[in-house]
N, C-alpha and C. Protein backbone atom coordinates (compact mmCIF):
# COMPACT_ATOMS: atom_id res chain seq x y z
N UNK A 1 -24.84 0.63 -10.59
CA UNK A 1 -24.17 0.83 -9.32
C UNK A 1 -22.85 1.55 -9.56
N UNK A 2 -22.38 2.26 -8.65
CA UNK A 2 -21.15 3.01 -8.37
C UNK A 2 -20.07 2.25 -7.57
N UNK A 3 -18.85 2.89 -8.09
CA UNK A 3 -17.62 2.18 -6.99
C UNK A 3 -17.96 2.08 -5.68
N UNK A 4 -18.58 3.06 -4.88
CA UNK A 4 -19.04 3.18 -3.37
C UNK A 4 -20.02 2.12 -3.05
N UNK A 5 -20.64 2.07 -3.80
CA UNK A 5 -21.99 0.86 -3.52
C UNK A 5 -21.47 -0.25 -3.71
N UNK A 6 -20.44 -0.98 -4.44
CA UNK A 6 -20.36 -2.06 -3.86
C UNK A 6 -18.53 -2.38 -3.96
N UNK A 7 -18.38 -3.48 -3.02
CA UNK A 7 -17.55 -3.83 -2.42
C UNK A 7 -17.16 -5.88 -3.23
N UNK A 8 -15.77 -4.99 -3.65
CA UNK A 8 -16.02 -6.62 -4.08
C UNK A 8 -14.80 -7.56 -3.28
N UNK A 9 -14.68 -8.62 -3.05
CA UNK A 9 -14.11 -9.67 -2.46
C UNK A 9 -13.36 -11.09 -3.25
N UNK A 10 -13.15 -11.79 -3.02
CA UNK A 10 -11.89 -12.94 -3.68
C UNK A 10 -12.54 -13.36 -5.04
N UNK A 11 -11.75 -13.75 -5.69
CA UNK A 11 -12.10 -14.56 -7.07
C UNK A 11 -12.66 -15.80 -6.64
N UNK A 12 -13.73 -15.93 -7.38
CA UNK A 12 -13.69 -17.20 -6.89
C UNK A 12 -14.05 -18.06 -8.34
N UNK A 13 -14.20 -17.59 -9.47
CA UNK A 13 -13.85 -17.96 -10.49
C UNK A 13 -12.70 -17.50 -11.81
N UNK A 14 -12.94 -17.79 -12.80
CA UNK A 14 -12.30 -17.66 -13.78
C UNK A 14 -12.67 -18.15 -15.50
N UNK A 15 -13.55 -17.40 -16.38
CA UNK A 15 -13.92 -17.89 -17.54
C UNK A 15 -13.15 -17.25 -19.14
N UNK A 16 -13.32 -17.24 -19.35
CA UNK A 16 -13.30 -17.10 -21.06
C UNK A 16 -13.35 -15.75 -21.37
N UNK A 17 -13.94 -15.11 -21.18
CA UNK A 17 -14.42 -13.86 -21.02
C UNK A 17 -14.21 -12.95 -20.12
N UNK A 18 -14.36 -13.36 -18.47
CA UNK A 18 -14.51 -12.94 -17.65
C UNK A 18 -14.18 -13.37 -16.29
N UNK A 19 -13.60 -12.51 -15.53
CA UNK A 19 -13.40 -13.19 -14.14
C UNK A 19 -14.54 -12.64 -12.80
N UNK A 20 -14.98 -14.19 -12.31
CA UNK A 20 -15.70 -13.97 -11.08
C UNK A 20 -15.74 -13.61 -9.60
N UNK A 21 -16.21 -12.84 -9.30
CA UNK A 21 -15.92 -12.17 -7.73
C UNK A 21 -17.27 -12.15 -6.49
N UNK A 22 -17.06 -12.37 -5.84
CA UNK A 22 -17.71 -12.37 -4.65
C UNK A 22 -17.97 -10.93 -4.32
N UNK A 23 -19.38 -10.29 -4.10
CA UNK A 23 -18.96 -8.86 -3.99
C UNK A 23 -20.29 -8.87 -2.86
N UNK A 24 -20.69 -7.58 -2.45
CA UNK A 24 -21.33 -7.38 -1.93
C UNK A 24 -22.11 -5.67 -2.17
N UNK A 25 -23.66 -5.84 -1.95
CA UNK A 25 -23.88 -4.25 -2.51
C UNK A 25 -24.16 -3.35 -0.98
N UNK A 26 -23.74 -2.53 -0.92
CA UNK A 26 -23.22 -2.33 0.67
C UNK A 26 -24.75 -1.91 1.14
N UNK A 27 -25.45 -1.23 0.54
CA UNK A 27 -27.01 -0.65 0.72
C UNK A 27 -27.93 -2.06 0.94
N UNK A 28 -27.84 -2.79 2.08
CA UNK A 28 -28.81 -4.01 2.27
C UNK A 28 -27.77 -5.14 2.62
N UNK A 29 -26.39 -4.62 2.27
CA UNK A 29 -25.61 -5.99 2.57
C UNK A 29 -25.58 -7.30 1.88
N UNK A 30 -26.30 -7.43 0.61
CA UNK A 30 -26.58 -8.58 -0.46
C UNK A 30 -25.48 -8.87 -0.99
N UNK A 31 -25.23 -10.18 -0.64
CA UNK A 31 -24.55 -10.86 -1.40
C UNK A 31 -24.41 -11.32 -3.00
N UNK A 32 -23.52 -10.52 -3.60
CA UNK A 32 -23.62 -11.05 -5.23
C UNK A 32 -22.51 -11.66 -5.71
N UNK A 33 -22.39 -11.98 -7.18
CA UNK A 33 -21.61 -12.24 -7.80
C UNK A 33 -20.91 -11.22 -8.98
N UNK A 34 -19.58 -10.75 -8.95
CA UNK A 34 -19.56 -9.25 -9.65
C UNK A 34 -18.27 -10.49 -11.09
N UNK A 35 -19.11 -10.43 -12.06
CA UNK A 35 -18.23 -10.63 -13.63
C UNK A 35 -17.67 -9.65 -13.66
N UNK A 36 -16.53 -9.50 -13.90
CA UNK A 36 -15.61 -8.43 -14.43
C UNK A 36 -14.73 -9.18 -15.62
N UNK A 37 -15.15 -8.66 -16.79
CA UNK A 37 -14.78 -8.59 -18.11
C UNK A 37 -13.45 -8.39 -18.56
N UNK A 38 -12.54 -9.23 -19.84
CA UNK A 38 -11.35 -8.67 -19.81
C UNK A 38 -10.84 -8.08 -20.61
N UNK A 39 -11.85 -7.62 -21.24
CA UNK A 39 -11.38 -7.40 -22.66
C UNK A 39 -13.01 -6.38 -23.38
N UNK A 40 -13.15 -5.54 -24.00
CA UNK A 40 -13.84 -4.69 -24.65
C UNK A 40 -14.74 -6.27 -25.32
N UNK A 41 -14.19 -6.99 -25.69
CA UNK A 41 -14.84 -8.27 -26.37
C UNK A 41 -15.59 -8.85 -25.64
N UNK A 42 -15.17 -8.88 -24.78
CA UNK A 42 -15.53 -9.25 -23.42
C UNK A 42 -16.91 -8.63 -22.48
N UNK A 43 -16.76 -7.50 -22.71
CA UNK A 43 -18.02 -6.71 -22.31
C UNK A 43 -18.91 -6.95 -23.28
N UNK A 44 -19.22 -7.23 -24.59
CA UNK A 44 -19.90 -7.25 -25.53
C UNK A 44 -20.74 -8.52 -25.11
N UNK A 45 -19.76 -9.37 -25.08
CA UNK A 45 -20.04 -10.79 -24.75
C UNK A 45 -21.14 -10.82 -23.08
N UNK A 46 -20.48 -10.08 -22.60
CA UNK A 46 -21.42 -10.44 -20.95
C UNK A 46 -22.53 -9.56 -21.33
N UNK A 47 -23.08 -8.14 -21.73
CA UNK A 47 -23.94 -7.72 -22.30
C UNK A 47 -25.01 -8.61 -23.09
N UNK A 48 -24.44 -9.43 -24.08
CA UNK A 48 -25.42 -10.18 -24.33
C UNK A 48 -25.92 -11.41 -23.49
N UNK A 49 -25.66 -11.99 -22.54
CA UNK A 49 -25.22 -13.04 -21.61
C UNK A 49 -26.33 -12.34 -21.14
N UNK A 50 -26.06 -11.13 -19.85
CA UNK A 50 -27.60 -10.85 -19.52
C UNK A 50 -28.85 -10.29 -20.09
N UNK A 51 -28.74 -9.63 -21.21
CA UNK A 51 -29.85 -9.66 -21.80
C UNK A 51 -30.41 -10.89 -22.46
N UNK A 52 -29.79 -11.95 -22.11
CA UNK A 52 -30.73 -12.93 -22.07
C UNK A 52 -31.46 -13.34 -21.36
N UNK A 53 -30.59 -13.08 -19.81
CA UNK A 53 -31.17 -13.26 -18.32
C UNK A 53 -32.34 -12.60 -18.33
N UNK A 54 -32.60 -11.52 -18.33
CA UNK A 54 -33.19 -10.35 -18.55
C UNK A 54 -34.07 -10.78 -19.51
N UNK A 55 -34.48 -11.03 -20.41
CA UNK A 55 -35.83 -11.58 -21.48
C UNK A 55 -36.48 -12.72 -20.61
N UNK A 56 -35.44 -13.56 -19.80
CA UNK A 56 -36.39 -14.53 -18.69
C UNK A 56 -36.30 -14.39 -17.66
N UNK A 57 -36.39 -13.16 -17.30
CA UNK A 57 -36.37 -13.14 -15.89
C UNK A 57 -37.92 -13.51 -15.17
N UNK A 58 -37.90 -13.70 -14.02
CA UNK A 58 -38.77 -14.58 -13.45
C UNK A 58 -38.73 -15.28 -12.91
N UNK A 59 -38.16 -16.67 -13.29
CA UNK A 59 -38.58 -17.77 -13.04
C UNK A 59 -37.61 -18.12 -11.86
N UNK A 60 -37.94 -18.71 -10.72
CA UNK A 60 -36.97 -18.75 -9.93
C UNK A 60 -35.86 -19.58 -9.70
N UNK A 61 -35.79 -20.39 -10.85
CA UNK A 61 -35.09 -21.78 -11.16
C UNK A 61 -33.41 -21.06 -11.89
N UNK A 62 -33.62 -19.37 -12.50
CA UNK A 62 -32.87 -18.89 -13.60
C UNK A 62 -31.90 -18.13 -12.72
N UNK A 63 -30.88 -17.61 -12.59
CA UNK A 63 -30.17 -17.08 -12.33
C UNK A 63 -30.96 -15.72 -12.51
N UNK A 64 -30.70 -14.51 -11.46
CA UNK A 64 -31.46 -13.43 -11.35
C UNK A 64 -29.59 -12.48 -11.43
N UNK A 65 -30.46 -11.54 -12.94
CA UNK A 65 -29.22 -10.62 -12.64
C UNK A 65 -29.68 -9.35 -12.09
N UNK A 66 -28.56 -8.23 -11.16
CA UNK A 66 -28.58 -7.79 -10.29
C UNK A 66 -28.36 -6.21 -11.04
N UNK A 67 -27.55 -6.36 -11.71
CA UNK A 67 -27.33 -4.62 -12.02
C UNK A 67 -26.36 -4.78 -12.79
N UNK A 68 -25.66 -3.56 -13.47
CA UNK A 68 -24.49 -3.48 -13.92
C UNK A 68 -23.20 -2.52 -12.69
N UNK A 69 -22.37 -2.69 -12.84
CA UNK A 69 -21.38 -1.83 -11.98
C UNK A 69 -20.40 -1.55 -12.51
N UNK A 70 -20.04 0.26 -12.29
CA UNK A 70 -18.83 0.85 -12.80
C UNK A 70 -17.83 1.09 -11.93
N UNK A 71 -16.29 0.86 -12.17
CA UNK A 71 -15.27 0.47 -11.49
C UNK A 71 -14.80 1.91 -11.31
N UNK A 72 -14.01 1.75 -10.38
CA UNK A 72 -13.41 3.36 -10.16
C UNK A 72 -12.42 3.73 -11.56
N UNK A 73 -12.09 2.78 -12.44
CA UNK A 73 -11.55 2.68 -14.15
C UNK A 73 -12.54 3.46 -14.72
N UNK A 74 -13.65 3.02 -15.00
CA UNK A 74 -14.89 3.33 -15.37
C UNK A 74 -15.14 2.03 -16.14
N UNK A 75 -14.91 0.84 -15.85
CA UNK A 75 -15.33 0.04 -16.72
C UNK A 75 -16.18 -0.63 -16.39
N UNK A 76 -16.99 -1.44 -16.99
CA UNK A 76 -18.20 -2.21 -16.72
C UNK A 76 -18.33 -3.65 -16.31
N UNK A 77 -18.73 -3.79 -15.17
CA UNK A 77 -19.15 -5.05 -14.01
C UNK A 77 -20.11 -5.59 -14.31
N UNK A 78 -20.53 -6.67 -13.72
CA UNK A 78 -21.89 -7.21 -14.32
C UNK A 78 -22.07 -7.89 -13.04
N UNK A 79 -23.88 -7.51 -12.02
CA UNK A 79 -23.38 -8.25 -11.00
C UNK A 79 -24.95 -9.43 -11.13
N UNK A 80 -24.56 -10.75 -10.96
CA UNK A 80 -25.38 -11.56 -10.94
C UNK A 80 -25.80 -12.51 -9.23
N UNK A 81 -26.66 -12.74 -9.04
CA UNK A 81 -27.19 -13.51 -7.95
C UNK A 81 -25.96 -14.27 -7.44
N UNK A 82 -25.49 -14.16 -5.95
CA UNK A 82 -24.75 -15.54 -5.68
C UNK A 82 -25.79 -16.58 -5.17
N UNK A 83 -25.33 -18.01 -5.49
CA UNK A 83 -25.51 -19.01 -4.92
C UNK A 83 -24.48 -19.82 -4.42
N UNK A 84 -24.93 -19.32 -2.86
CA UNK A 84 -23.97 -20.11 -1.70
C UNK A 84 -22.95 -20.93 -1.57
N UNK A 85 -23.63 -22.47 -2.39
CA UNK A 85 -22.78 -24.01 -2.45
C UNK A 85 -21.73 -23.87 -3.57
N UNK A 86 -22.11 -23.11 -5.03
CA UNK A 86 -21.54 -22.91 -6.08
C UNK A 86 -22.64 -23.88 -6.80
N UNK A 87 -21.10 -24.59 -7.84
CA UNK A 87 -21.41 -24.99 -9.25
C UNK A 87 -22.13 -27.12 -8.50
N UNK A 88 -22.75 -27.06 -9.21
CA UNK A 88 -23.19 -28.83 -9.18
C UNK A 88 -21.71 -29.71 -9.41
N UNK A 89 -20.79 -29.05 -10.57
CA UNK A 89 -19.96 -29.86 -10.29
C UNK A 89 -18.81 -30.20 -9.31
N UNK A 90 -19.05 -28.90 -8.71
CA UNK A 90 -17.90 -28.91 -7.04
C UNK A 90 -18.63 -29.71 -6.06
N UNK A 91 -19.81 -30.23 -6.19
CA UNK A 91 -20.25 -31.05 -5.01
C UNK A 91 -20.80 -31.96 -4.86
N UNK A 92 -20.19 -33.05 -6.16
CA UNK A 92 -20.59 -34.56 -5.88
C UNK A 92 -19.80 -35.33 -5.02
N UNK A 93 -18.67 -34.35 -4.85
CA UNK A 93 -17.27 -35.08 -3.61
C UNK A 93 -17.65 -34.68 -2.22
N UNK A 94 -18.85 -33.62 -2.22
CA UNK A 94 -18.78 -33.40 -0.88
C UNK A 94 -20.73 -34.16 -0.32
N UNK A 95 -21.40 -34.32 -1.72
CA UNK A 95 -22.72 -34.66 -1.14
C UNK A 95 -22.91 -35.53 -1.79
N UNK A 96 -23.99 -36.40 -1.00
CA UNK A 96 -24.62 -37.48 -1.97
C UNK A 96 -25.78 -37.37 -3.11
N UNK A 97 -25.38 -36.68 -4.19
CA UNK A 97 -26.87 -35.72 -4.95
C UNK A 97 -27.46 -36.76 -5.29
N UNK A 98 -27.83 -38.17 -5.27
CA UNK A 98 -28.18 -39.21 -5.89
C UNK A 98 -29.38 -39.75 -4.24
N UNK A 99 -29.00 -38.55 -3.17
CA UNK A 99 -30.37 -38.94 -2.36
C UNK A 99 -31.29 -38.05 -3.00
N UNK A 100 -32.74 -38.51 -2.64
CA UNK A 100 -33.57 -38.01 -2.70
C UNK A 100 -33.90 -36.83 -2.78
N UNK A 101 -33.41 -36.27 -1.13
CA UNK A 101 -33.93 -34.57 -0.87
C UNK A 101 -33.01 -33.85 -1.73
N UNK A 102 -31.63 -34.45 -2.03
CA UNK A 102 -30.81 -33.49 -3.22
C UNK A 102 -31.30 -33.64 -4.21
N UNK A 103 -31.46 -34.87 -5.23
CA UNK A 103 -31.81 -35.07 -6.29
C UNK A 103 -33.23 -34.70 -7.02
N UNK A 104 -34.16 -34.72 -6.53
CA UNK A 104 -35.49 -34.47 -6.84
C UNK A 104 -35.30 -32.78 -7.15
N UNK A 105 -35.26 -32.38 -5.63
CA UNK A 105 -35.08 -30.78 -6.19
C UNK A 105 -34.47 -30.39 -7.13
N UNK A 106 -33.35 -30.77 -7.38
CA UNK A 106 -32.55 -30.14 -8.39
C UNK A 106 -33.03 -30.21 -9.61
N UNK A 107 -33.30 -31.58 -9.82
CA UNK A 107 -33.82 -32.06 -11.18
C UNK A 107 -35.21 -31.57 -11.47
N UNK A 108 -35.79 -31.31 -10.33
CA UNK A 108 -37.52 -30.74 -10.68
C UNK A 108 -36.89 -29.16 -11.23
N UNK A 109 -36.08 -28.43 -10.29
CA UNK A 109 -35.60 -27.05 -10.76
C UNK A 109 -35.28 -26.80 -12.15
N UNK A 110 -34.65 -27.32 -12.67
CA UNK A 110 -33.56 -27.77 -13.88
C UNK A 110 -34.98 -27.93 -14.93
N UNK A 111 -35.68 -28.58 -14.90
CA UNK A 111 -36.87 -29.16 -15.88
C UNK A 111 -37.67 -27.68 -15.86
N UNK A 112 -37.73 -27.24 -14.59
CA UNK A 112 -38.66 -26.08 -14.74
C UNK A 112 -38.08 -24.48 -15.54
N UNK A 113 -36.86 -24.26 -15.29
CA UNK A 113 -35.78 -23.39 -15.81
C UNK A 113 -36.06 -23.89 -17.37
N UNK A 114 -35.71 -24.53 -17.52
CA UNK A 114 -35.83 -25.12 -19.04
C UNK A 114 -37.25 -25.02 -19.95
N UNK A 115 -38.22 -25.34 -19.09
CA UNK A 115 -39.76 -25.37 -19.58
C UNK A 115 -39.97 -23.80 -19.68
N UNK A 116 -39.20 -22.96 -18.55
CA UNK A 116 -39.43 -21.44 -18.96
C UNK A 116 -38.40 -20.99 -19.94
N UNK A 117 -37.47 -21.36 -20.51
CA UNK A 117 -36.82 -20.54 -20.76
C UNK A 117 -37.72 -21.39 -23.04
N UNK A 118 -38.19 -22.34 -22.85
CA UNK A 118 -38.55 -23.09 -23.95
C UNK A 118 -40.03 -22.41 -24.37
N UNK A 119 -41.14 -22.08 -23.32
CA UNK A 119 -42.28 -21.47 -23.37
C UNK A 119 -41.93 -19.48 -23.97
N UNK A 120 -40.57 -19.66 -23.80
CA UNK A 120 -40.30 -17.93 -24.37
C UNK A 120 -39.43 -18.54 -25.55
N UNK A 121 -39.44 -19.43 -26.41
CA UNK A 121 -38.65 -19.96 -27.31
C UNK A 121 -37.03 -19.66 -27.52
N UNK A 122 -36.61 -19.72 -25.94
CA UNK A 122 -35.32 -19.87 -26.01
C UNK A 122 -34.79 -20.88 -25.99
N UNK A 123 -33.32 -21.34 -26.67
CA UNK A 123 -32.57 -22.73 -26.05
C UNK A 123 -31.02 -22.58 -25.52
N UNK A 124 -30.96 -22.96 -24.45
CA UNK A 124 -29.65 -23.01 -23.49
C UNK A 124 -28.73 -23.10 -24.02
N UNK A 125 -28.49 -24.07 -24.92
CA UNK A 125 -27.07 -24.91 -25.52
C UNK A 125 -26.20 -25.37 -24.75
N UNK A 126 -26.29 -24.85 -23.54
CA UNK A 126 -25.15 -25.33 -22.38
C UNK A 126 -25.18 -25.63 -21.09
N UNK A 127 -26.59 -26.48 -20.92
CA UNK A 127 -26.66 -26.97 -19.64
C UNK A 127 -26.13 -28.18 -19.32
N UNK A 128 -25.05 -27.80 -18.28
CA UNK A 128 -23.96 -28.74 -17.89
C UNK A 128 -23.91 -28.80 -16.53
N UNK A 129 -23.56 -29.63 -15.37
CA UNK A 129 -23.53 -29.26 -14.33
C UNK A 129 -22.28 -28.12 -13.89
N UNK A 130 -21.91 -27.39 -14.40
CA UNK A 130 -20.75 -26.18 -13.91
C UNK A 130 -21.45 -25.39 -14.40
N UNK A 131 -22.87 -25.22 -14.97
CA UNK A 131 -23.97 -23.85 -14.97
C UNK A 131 -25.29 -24.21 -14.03
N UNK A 132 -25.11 -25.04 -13.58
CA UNK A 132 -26.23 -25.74 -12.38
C UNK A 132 -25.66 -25.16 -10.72
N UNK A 133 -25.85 -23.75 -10.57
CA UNK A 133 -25.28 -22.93 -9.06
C UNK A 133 -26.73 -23.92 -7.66
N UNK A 134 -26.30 -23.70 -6.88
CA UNK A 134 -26.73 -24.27 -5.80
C UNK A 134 -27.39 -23.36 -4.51
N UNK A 135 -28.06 -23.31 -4.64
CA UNK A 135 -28.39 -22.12 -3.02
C UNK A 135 -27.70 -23.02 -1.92
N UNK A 136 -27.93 -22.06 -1.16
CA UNK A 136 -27.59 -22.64 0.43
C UNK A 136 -28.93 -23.53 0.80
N UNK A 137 -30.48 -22.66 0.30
CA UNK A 137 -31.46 -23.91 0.70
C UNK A 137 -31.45 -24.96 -0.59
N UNK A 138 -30.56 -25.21 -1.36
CA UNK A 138 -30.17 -26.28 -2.25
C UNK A 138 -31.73 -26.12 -3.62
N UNK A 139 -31.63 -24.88 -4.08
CA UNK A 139 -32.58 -24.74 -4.90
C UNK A 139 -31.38 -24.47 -6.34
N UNK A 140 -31.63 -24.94 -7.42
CA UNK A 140 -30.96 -24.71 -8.48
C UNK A 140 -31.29 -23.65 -9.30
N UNK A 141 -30.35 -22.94 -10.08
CA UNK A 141 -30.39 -21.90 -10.34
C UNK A 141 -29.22 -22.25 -11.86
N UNK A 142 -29.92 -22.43 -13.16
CA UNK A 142 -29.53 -22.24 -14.49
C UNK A 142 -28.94 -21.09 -14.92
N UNK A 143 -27.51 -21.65 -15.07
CA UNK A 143 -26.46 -19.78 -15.72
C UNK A 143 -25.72 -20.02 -16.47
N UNK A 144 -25.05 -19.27 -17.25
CA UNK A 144 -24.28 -18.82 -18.06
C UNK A 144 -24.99 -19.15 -18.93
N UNK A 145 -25.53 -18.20 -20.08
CA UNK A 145 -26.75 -18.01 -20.85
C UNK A 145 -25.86 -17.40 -22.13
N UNK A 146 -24.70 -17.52 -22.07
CA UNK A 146 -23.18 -17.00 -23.10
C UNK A 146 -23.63 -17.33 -24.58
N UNK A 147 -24.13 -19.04 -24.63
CA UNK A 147 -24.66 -19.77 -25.90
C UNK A 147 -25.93 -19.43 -26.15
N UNK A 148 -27.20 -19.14 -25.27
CA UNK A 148 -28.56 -18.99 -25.78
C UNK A 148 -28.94 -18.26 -27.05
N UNK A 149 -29.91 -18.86 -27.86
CA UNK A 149 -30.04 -18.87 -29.01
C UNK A 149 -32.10 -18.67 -28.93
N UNK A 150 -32.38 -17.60 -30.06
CA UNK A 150 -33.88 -17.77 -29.57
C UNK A 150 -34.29 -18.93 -30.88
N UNK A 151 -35.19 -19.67 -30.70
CA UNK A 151 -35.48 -20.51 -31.34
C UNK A 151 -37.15 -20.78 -31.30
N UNK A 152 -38.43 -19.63 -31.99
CA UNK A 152 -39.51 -19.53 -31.84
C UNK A 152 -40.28 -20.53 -32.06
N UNK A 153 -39.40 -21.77 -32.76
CA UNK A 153 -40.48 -22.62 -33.77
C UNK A 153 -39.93 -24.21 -32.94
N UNK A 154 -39.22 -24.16 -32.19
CA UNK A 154 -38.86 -25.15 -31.61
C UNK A 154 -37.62 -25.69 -31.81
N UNK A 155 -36.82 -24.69 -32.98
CA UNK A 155 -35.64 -25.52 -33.81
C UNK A 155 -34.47 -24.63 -34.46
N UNK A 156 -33.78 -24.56 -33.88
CA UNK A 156 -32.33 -23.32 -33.99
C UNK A 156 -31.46 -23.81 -35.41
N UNK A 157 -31.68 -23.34 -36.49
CA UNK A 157 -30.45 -24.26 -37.20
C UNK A 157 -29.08 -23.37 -37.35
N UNK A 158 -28.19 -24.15 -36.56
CA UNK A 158 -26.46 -23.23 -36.65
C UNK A 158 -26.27 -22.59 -37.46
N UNK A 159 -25.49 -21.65 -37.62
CA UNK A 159 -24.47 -21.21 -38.76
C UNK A 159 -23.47 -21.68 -38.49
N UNK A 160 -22.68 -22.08 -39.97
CA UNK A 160 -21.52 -22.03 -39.96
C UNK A 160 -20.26 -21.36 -39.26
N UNK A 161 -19.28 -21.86 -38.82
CA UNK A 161 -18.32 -21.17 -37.67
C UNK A 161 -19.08 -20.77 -36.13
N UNK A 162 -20.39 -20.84 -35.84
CA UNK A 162 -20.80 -20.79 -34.52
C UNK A 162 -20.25 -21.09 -33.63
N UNK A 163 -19.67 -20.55 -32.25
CA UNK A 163 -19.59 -21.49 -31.28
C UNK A 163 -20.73 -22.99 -30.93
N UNK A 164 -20.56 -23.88 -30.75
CA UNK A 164 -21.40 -24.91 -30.43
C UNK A 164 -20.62 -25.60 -29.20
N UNK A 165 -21.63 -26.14 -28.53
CA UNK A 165 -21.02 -27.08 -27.20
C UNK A 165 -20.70 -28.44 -27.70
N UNK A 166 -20.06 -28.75 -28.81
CA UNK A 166 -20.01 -29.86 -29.93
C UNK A 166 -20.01 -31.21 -28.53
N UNK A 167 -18.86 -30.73 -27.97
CA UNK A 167 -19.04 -32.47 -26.90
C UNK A 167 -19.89 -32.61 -25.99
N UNK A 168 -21.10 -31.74 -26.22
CA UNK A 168 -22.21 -32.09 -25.38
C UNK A 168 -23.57 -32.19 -26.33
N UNK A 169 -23.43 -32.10 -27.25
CA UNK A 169 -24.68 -32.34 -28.22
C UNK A 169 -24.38 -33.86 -29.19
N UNK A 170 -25.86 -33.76 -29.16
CA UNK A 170 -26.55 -35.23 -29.59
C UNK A 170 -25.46 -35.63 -31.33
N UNK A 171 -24.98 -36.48 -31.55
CA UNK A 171 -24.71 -37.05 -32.99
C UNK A 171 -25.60 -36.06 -33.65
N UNK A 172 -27.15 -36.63 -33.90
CA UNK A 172 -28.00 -36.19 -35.04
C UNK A 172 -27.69 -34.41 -34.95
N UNK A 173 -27.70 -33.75 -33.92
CA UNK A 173 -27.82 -32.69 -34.05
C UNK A 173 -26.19 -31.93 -34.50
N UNK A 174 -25.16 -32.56 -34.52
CA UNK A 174 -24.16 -32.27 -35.30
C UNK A 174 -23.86 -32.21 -36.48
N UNK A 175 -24.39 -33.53 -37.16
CA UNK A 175 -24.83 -33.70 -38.18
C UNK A 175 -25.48 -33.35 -38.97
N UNK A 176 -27.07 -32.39 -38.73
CA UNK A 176 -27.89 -31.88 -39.23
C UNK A 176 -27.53 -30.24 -39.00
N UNK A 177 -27.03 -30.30 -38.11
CA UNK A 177 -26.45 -28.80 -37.75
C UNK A 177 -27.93 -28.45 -36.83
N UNK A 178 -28.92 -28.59 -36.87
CA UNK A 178 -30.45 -28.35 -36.21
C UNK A 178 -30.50 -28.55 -34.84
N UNK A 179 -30.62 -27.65 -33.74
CA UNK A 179 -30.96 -28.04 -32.66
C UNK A 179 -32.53 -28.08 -31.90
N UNK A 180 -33.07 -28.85 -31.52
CA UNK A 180 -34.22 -28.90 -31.58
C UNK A 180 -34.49 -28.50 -30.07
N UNK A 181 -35.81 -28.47 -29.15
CA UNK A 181 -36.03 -28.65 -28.19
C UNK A 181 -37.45 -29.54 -27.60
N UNK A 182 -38.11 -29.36 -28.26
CA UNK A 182 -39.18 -30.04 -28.60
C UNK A 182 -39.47 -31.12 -28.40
């Protein structure tokens, strides 16, 4: 996409890498999400992020990426699917996800995202609820794919100095350095 084609709007995040925007692609009026990168490191980093998206695309549980976009700078955008509600973790204060019609879906979504992204021998490393986005019809949608690791045999073993999600993984798997999925 070109500066003319889309239109971008408020931050509505802020990561590591990259800051998030509300944009829109003016040809259809679609609502997206435009990453804008901060750093040359930074682009490297979101490049690989969706070509991960991109090896699973499909499944409708995954975050669907949209295109890339060049800034009137000339620098490189990255625009991914919005979902409406946001992140799972902005809305246990506002919903009860522990009813039924919230909970089931999500959790059936989440299992299925995972079963696809495991049947192409990938592993997440970082499913947390602040990568759990929300539609407006409350369908879940698995993102930030920053950590994914392919793992053909069922079993990723780290390297040394890796990023790891250390306070979200199991004892044994710190220990062994091995992440399994299996």
């Amino acid at each position: 996409f070109q500066d003319a084609e889309v239109k971008r709007g408020k931050r509505i995040g802020k990561g590591n890498f990259a800051d998030a925007y509300l944009a829109e692609i003016v040809s259809g009026g679609r609502g997206v999400v435009m990453k804008v990168p901060k750093d040359q490191r930074a682009v490297e980093e979101c490049k690989k992020e969706m070509s991960s998206i991109m090896n699973v695309a499909g499944q409708k549980n995954i975050i669907r990426f949209e295109g890339v976009y060049i800034n009137a700078r000339g620098s490189q955008c990255f625009l991914v699917e919005h979902c409406g509600l946001g992140s799972l973790d902005k809305l246990h204060h506002k919903f009860d996800l522990l009813d039924d019609s919230k909970f089931w879906p999500i959790a059936k979504g989440l299992l299925f995202a995972l079963d696809h992204l495991h049947r192409h021998g990938i592993l997440h490393r970082d499913v947390a609820c602040r990568n759990l986005l929300i539609t407006e019809k409350w369908e879940v949608k698995l993102s930030d794919f920053g950590l994914t690791v392919r793992a053909p045999n069922g079993v990723y073993d780290t390297q040394p100095g890796e990023n790891l999600p250390w306070a979200w993984m199991p004892v044994e798997s710190l220990k062994n350095r091995r992440l399994p999925y299996a």
